[in-house]
N, C-alpha and C. Protein backbone atom coordinates (compact mmCIF):
# COMPACT_ATOMS: atom_id res chain seq x y z
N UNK A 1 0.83 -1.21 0.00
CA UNK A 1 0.00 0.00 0.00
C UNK A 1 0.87 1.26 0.00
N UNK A 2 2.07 0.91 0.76
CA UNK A 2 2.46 2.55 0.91
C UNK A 2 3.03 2.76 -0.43
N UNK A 3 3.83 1.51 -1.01
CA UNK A 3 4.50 1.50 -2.69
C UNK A 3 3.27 1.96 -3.73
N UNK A 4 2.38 2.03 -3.41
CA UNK A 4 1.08 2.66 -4.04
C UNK A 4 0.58 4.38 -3.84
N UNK A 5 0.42 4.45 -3.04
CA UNK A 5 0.59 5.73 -1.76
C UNK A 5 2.13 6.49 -2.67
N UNK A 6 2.92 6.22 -2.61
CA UNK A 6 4.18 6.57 -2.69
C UNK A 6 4.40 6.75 -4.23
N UNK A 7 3.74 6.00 -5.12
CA UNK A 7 3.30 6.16 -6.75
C UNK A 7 2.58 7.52 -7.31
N UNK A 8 1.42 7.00 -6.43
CA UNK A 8 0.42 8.05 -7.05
C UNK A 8 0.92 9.64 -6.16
N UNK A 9 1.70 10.03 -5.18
CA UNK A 9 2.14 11.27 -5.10
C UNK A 9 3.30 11.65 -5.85
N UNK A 10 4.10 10.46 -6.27
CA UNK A 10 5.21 10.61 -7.39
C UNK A 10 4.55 11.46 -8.56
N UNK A 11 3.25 10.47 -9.44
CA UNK A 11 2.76 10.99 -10.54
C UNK A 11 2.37 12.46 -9.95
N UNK A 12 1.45 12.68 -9.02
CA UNK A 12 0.80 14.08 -8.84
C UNK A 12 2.57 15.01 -8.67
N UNK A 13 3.22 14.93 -8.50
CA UNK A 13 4.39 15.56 -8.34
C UNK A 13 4.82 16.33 -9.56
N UNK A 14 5.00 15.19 -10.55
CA UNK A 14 5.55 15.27 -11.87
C UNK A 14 4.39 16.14 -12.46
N UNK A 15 3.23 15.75 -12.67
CA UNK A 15 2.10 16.72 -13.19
C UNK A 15 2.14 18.30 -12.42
N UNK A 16 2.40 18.32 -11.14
CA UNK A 16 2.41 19.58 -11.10
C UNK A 16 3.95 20.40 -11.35
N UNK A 17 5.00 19.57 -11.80
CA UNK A 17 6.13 20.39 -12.01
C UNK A 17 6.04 20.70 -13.48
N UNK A 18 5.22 19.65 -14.47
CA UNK A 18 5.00 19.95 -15.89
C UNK A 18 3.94 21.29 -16.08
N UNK A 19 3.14 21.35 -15.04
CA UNK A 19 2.32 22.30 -15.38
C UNK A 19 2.54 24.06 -14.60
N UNK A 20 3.97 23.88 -13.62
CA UNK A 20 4.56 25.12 -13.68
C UNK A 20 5.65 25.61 -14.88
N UNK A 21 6.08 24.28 -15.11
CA UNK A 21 6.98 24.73 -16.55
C UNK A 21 6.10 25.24 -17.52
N UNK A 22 4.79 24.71 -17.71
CA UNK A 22 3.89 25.21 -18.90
C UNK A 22 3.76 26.45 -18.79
N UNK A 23 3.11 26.52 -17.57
CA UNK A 23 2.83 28.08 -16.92
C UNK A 23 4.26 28.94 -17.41
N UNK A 24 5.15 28.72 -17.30
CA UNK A 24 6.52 29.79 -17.34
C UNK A 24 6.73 29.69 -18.82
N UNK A 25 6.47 28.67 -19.53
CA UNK A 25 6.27 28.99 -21.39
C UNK A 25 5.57 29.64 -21.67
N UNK A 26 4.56 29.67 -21.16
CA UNK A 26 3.15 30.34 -21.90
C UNK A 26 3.19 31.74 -21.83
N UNK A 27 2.88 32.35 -23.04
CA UNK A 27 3.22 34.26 -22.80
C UNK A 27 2.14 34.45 -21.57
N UNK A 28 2.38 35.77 -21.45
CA UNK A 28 1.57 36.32 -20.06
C UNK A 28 0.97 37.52 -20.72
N UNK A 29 -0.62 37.34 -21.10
CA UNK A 29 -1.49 38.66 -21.38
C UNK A 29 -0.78 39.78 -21.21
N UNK A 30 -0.54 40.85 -22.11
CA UNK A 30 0.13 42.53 -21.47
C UNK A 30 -1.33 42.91 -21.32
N UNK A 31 -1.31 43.90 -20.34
CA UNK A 31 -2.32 45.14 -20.19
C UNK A 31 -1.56 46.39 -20.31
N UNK A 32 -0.36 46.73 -20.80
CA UNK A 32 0.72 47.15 -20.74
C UNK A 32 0.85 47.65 -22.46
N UNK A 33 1.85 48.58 -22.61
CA UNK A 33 2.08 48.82 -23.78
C UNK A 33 2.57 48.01 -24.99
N UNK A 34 3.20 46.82 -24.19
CA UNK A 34 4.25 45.72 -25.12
C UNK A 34 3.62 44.93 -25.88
N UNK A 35 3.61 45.21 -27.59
CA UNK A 35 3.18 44.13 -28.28
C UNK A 35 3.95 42.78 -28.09
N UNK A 36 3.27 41.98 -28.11
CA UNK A 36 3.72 40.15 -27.47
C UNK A 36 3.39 39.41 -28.55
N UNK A 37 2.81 39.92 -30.00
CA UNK A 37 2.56 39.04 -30.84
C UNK A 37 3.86 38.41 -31.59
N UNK A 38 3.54 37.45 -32.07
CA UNK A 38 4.86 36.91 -33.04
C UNK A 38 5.32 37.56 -33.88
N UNK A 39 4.94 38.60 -34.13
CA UNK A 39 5.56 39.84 -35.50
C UNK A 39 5.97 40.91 -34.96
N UNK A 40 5.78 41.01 -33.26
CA UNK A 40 6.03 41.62 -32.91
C UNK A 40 7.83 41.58 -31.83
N UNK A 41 7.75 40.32 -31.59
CA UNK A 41 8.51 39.18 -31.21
C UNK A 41 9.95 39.38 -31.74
N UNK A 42 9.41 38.68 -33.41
CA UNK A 42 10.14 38.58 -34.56
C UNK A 42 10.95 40.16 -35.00
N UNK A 43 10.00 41.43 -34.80
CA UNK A 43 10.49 42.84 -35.15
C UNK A 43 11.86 43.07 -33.99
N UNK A 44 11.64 42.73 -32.37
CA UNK A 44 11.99 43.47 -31.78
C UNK A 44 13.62 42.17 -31.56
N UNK A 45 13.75 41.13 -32.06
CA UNK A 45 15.12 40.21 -32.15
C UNK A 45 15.51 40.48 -33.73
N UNK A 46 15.18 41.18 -34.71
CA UNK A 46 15.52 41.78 -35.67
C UNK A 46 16.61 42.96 -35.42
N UNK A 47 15.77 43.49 -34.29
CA UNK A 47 16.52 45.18 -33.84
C UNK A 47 16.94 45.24 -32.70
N UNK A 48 17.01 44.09 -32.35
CA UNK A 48 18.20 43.65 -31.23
C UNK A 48 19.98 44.09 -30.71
N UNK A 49 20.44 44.05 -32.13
CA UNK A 49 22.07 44.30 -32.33
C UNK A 49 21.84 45.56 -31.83
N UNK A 50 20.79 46.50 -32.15
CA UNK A 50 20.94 48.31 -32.35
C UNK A 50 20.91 48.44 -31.04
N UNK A 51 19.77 47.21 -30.23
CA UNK A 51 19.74 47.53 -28.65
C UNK A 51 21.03 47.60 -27.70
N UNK A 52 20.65 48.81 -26.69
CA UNK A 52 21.75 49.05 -25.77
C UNK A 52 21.12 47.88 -24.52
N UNK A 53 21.89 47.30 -23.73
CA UNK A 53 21.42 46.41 -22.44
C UNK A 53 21.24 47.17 -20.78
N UNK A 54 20.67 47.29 -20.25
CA UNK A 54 20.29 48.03 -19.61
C UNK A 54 20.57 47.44 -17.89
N UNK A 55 20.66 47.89 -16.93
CA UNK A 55 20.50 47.89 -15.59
C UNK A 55 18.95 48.61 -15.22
N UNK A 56 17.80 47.86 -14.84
CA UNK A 56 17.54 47.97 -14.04
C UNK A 56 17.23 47.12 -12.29
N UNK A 57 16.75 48.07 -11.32
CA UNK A 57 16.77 47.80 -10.01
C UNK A 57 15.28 48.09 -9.33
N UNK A 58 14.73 46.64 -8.65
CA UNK A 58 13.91 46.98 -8.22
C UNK A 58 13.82 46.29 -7.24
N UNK A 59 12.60 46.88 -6.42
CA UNK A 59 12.54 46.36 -4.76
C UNK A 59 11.32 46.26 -4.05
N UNK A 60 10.38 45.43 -3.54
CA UNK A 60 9.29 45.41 -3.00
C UNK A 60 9.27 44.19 -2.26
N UNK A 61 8.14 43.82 -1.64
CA UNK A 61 7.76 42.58 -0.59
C UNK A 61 6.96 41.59 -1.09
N UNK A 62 7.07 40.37 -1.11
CA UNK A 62 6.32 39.04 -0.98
C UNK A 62 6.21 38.60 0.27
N UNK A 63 4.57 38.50 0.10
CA UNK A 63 3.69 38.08 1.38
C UNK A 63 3.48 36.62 1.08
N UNK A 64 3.98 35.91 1.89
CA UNK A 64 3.78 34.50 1.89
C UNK A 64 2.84 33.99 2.98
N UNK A 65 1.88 33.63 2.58
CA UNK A 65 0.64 33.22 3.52
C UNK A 65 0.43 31.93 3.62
N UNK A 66 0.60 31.10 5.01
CA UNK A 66 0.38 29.39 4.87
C UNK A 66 -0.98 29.30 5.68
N UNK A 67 -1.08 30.01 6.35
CA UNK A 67 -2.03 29.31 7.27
C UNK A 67 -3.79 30.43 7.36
N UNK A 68 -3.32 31.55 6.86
CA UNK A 68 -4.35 32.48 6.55
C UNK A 68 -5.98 31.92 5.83
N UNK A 69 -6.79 32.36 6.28
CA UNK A 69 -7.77 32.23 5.95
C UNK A 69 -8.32 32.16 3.90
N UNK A 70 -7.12 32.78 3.33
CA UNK A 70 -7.07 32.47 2.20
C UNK A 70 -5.89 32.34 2.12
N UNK A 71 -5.34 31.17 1.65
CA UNK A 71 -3.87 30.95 2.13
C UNK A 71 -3.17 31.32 0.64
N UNK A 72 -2.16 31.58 0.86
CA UNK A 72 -1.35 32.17 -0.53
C UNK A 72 -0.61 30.95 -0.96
N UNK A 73 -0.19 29.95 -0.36
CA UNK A 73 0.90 28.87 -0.16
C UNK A 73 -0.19 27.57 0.07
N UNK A 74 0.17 26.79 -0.47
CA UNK A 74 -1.04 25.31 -0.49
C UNK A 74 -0.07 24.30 -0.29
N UNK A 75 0.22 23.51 0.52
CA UNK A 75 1.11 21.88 0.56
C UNK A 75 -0.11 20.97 -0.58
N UNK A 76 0.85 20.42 -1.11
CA UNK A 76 -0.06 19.92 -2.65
C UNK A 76 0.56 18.31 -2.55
N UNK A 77 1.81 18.14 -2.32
CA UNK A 77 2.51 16.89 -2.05
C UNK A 77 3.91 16.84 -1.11
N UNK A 78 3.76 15.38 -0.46
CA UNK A 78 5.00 15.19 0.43
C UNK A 78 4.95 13.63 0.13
N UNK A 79 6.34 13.10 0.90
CA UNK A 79 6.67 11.69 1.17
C UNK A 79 6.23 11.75 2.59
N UNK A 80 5.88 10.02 2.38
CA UNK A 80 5.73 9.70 3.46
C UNK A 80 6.48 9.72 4.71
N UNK A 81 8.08 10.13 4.65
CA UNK A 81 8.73 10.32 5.63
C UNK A 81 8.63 11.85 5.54
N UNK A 82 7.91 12.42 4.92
CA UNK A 82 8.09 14.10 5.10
C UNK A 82 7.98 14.82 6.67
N UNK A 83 6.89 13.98 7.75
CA UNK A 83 6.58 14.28 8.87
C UNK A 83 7.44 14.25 9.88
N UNK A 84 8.36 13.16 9.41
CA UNK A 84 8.97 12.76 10.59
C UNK A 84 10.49 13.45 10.33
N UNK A 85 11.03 14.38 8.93
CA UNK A 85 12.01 15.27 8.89
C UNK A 85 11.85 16.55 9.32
N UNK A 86 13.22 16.66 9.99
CA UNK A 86 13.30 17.90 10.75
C UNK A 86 13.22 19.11 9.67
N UNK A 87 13.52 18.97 8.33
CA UNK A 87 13.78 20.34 7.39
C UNK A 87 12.41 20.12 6.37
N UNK A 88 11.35 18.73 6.90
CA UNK A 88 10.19 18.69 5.96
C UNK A 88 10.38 17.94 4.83
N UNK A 89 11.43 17.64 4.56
CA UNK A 89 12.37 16.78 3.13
C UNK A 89 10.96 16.35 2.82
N UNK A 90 11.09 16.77 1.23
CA UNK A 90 10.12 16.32 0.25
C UNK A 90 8.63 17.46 0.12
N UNK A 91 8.37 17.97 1.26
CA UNK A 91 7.23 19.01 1.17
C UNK A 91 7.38 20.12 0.06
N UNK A 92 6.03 20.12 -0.68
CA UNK A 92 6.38 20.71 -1.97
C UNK A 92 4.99 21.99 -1.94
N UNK A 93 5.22 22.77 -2.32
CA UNK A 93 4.26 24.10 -1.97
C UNK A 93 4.17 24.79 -3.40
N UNK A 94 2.73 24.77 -3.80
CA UNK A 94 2.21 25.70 -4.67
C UNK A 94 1.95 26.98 -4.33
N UNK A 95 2.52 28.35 -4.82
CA UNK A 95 2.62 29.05 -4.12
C UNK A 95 1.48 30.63 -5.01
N UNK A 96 0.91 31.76 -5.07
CA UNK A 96 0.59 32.86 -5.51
C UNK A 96 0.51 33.52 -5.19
N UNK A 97 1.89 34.28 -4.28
CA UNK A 97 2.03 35.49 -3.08
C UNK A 97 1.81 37.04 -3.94
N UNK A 98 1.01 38.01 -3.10
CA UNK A 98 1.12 38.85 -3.99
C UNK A 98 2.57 39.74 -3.31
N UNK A 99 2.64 40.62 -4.50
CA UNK A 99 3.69 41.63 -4.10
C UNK A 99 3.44 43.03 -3.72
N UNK A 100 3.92 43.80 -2.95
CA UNK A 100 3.24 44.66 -2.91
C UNK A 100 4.59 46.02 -2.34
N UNK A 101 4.73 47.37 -2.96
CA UNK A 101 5.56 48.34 -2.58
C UNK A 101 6.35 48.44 -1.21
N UNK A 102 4.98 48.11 -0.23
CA UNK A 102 5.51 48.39 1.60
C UNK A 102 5.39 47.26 1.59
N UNK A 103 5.73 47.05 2.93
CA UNK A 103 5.80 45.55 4.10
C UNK A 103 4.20 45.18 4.51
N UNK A 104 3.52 46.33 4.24
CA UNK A 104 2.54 46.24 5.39
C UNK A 104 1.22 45.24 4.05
N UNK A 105 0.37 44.84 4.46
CA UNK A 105 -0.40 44.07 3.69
C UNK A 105 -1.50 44.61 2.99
N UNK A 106 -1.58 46.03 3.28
CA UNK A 106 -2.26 47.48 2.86
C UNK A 106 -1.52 47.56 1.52
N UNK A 107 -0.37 47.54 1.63
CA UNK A 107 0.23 48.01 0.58
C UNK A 107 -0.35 47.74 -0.70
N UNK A 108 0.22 48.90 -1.51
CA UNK A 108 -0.09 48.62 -3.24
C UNK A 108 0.56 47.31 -3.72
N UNK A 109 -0.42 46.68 -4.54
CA UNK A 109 -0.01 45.28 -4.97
C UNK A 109 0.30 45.75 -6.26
N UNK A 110 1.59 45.06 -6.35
CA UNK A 110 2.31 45.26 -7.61
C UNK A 110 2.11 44.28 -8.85
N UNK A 111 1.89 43.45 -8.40
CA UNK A 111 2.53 41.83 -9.41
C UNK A 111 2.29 40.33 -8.09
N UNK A 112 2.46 39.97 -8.83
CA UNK A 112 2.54 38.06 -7.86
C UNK A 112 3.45 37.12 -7.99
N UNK A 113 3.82 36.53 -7.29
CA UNK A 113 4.79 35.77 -7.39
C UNK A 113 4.87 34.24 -7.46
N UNK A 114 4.43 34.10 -8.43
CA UNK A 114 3.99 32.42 -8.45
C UNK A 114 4.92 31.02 -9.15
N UNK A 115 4.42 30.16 -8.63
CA UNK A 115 5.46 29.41 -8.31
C UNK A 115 5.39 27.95 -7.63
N UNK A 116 6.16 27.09 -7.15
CA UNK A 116 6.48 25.72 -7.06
C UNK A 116 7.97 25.81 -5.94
N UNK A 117 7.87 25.56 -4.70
CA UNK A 117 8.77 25.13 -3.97
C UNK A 117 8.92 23.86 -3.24
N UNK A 118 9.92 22.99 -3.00
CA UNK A 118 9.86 22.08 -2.39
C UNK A 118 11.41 21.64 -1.43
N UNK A 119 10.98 21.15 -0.71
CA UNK A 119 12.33 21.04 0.59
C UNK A 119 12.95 20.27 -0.32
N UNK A 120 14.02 20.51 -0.13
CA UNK A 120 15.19 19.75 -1.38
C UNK A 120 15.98 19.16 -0.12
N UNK A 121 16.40 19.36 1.13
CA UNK A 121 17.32 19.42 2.07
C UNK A 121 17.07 18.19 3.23
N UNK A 122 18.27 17.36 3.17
CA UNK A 122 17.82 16.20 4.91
C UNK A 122 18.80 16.98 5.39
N UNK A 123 19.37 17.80 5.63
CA UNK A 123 20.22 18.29 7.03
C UNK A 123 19.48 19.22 7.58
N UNK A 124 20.09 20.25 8.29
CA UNK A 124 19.41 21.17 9.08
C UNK A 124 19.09 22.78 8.74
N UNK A 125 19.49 23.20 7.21
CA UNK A 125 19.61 23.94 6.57
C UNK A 125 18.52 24.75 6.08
N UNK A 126 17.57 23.39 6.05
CA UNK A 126 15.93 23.66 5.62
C UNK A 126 16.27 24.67 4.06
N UNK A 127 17.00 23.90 3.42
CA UNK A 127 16.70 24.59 2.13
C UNK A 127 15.58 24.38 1.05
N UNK A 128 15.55 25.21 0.39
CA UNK A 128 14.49 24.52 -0.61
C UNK A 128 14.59 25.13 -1.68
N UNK A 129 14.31 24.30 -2.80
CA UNK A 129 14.41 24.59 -4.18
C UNK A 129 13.26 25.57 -4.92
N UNK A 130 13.16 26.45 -5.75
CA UNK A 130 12.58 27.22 -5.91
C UNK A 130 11.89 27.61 -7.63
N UNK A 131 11.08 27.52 -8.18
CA UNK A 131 10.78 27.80 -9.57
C UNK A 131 9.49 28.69 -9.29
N UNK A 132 9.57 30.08 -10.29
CA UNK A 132 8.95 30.75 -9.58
C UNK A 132 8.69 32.51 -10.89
N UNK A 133 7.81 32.54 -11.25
CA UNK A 133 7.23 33.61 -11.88
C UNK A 133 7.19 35.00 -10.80
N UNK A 134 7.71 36.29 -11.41
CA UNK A 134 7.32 37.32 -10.81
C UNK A 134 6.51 37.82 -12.21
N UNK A 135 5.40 38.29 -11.37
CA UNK A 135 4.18 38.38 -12.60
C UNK A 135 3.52 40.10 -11.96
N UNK A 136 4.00 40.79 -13.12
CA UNK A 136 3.94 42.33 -12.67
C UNK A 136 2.66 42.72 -13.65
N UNK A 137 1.72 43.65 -12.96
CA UNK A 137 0.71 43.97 -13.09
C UNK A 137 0.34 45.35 -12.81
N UNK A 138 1.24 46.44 -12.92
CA UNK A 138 0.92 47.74 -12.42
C UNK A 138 1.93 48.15 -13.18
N UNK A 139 2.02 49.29 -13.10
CA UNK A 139 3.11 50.38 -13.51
C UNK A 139 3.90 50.18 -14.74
N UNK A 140 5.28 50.42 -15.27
CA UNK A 140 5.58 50.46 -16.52
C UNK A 140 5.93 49.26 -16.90
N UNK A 141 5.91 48.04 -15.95
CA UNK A 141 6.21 47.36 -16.36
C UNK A 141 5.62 45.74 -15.99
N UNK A 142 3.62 46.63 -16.27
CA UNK A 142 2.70 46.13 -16.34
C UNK A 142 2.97 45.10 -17.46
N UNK A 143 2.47 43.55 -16.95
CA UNK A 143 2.45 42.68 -18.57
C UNK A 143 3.32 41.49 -18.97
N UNK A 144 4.48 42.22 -17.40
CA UNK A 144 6.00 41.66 -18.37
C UNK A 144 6.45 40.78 -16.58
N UNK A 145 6.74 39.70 -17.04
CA UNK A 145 7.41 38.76 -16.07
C UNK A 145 9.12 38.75 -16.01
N UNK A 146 9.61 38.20 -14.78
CA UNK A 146 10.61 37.41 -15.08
C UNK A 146 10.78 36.55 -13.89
N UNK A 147 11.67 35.23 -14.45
CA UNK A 147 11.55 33.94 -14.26
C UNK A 147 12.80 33.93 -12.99
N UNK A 148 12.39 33.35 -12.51
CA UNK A 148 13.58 32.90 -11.21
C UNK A 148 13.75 31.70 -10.37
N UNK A 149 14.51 31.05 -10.43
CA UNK A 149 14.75 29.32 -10.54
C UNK A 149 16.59 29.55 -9.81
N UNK A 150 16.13 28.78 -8.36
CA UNK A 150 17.22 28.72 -7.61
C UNK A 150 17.38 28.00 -5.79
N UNK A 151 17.95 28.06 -5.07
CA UNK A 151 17.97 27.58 -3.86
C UNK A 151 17.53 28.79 -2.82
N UNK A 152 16.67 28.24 -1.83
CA UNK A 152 15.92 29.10 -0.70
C UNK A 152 16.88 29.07 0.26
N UNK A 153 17.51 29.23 0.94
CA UNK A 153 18.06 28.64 2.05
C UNK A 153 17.64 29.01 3.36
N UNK A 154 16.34 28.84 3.73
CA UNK A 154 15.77 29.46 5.04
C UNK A 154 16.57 30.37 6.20
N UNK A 155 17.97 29.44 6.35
CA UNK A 155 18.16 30.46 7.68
C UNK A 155 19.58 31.09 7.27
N UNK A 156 19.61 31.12 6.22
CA UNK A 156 20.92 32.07 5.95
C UNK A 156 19.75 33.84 5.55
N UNK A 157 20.83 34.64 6.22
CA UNK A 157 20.01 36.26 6.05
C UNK A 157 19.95 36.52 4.96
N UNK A 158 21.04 36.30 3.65
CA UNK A 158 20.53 36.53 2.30
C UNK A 158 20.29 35.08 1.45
N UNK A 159 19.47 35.57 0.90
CA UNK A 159 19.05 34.12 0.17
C UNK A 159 18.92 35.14 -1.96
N UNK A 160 20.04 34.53 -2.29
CA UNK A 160 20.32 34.50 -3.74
C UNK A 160 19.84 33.62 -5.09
N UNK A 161 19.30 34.35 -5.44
CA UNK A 161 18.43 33.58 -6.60
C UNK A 161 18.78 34.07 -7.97
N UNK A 162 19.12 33.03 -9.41
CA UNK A 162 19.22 33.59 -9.93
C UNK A 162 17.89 34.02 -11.07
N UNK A 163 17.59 35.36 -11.92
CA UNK A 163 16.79 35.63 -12.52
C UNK A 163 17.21 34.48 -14.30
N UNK A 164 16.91 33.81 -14.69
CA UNK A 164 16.60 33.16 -15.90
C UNK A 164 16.31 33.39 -17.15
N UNK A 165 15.17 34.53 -17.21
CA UNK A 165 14.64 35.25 -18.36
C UNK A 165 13.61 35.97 -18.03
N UNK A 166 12.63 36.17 -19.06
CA UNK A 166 11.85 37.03 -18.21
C UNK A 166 11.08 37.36 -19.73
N UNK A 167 10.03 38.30 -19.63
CA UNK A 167 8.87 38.19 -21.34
C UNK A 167 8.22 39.80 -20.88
N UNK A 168 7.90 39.70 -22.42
CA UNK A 168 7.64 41.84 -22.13
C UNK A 168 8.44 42.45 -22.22
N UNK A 169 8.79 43.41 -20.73
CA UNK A 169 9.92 44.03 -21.15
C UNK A 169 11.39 44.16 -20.48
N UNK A 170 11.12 42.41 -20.18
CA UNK A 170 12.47 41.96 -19.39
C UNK A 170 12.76 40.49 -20.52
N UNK A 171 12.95 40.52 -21.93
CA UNK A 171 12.97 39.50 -22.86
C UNK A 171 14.70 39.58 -22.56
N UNK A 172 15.00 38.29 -22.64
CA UNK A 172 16.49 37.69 -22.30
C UNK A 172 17.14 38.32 -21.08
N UNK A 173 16.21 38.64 -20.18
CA UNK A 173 16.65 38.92 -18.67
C UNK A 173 17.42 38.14 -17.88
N UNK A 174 18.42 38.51 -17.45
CA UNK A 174 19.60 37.61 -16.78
C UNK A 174 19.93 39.04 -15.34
N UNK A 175 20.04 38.24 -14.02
CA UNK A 175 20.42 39.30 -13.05
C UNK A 175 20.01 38.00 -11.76
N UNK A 176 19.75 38.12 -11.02
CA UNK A 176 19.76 38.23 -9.62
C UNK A 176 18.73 38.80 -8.24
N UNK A 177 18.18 38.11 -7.56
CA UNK A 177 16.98 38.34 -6.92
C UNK A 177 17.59 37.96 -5.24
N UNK A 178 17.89 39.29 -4.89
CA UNK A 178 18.58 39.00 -3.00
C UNK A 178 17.41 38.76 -2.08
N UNK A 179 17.04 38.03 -1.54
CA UNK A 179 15.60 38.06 -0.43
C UNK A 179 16.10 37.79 0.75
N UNK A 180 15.42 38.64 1.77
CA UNK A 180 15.47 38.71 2.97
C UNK A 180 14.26 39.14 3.57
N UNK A 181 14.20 37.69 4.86
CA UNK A 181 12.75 37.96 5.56
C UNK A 181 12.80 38.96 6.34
N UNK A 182 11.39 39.94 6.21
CA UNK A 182 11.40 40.90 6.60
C UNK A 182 10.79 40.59 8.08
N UNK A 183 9.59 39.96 8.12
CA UNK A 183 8.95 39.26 9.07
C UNK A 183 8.10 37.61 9.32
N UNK A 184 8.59 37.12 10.03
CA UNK A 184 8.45 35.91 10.10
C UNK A 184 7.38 35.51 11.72
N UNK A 185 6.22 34.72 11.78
CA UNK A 185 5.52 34.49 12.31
C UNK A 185 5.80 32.89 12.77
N UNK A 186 6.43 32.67 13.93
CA UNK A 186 6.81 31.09 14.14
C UNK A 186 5.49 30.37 14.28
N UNK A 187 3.97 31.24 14.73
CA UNK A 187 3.11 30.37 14.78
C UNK A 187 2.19 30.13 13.56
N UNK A 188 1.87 30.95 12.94
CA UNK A 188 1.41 31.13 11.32
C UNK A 188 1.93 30.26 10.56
N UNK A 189 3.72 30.47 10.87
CA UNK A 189 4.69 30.47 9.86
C UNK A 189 4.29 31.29 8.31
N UNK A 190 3.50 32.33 8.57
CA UNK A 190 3.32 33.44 7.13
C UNK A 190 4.80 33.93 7.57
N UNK A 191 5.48 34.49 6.31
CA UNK A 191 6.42 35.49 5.88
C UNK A 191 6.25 36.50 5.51
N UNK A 192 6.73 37.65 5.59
CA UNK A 192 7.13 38.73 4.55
C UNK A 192 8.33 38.74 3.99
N UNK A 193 8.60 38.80 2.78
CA UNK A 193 9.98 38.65 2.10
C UNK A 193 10.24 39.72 1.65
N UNK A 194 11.11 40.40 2.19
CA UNK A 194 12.31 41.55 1.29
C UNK A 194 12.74 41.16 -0.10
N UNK A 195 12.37 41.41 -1.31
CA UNK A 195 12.97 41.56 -2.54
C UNK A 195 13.50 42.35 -3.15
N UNK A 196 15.20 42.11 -3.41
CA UNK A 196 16.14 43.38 -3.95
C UNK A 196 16.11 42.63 -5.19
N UNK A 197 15.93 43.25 -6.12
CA UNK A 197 15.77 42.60 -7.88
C UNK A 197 17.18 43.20 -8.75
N UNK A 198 18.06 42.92 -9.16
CA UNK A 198 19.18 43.68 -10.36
C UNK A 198 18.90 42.95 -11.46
N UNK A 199 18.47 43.27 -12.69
CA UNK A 199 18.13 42.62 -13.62
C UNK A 199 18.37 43.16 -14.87
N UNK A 200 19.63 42.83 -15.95
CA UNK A 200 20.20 43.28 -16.77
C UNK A 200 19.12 42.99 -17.95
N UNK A 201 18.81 43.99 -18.67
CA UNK A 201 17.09 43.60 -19.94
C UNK A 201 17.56 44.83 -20.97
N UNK A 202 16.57 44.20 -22.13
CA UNK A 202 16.87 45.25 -23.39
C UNK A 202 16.31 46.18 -23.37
């Protein structure tokens, strides 16, 4: 039974890591100025060479909610020894935190941060692996994502991620995502996450 048990959360595993990769292929609607069509696509890697590469820097909070009345964070799958590890080994979390300017939960929501985490870690490190959409929805750079795929490391103060790519108006985005918890609730276990963004784009 448990070799059964232990199957069918394998398959649900794999289905939900195929269907965050889908999610991170699939363009993302603009409400934004950026044409996203294929001719439009095709125009702007035409006129690419002429492009200068750019620095920008940005910074806001992810609210990570586990236990809230609408929870932002869902446990979707674990192993059966997941309970009895001290770092959770194997607990895997569907995640759709929003983002927002301040710390405070008032704040202006910027974008969301969605995503797929799971304890990667048997020591005491409590790390966890991370695949993960920042999905911006306001301001100039309404429309346009970028991708970030890297290690959590819970109790180290900076936790380094690298940025991957990104669609809109972060296309072949490569940079770096510093997070630091701003506030942490041991009984909730909700977060607030500090996000410092450097992200080199055309």
């Amino acid at each position: 039974m448990d070799k059964i048990n232990m199957k069918i959360k394998t398959t649900q595993l794999i289905a939900i890591l195929w269907w965050v990769v889908a999610m991170t292929a699939l363009p993302i609607l603009a409400h934004g100025s950026i044409d996203q069509s294929p001719e439009a696509v095709k125009k702007w890697f035409k006129e690419l060479r002429h492009a200068k590469e750019k620095l920008t820097e940005l910074h806001f909070y992810v609210h990570d909610r586990v236990t809230a009345e609408s929870p932002a964070s869902v446990l979707v799958a674990q192993a059966n020894a997941t309970s009895k590890s001290p770092t959770m080994f194997g607990a895997t979390y569907v995640f759709d935190d929003p983002m927002t300017l301040g710390p405070e939960p008032s704040s202006q929501i910027i974008g969301h941060a969605q995503g797929i985490s799971s304890s990667a870690s048997k020591e005491d490190d409590a790390s966890q692996i991370v695949i993960m959409n920042l999905v911006f929805n306001d301001g100039k750079f309404n429309g346009s994502t970028l991708s970030v795929l890297g290690d959590y490391p819970f109790f180290q103060k900076y936790k380094e991620m690298p940025i991957a790519g990104g669609s809109g108006a972060f296309r072949l985005a490569r940079g770096l995502v510093t997070a630091i918890i701003y506030a942490y609730n041991d009984t909730t276990q909700n977060e607030i996450i500090n996000f410092h963004v450097l992200v080199l784009h055309y």
